[in-house]
C-alpha atoms as a PDB file:
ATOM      1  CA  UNK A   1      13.498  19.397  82.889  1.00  0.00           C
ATOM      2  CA  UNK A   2       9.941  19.945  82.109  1.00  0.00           C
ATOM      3  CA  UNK A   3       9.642  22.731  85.018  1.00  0.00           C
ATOM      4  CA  UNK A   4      12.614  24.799  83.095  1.00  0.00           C
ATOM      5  CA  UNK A   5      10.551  24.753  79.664  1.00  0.00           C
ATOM      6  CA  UNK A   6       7.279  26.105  81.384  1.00  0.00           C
ATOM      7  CA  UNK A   7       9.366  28.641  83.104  1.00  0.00           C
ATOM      8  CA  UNK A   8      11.413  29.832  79.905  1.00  0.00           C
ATOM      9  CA  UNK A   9       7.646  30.057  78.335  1.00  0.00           C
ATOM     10  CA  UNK A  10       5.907  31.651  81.415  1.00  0.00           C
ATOM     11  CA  UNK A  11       9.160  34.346  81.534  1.00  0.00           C
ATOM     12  CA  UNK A  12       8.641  34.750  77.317  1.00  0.00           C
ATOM     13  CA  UNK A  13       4.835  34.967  77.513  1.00  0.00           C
ATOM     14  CA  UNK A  14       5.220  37.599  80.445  1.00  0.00           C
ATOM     15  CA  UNK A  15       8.019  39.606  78.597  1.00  0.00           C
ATOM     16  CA  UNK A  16       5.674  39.884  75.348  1.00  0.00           C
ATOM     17  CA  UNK A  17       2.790  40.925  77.488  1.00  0.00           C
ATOM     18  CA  UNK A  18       4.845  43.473  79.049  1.00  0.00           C
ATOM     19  CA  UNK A  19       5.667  44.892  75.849  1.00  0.00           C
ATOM     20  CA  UNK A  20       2.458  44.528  74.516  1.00  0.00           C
ATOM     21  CA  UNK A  21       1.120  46.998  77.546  1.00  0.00           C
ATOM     22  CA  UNK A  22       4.172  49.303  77.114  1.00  0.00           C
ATOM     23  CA  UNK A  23       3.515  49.406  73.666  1.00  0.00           C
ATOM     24  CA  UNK A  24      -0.469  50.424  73.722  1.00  0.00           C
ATOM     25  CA  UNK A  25       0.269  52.786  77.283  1.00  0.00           C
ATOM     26  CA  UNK A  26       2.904  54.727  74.898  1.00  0.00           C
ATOM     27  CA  UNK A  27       0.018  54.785  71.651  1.00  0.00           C
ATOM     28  CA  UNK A  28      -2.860  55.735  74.474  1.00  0.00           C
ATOM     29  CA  UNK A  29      -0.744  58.503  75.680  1.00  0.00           C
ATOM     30  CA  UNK A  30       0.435  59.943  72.079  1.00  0.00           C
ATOM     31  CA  UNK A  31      -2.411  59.393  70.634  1.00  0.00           C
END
């Protein structure tokens, strides 16, 4: 299904951008 591929991306897109905001919260805080 087409709706299951733009949900896998969506989740994988979402995931990275999660990490990507964990990731500079943790540098803005040690830093």
């Amino acid at each position: 299904m087409i709706a299951n591929k733009i949900m896998a991306l969506a989740k994988g897109k979402l995931s990275i951008a999660v990490i990507y905001l964990f990731a500079v919260t943790a540098f803005c805080q040690c830093g």
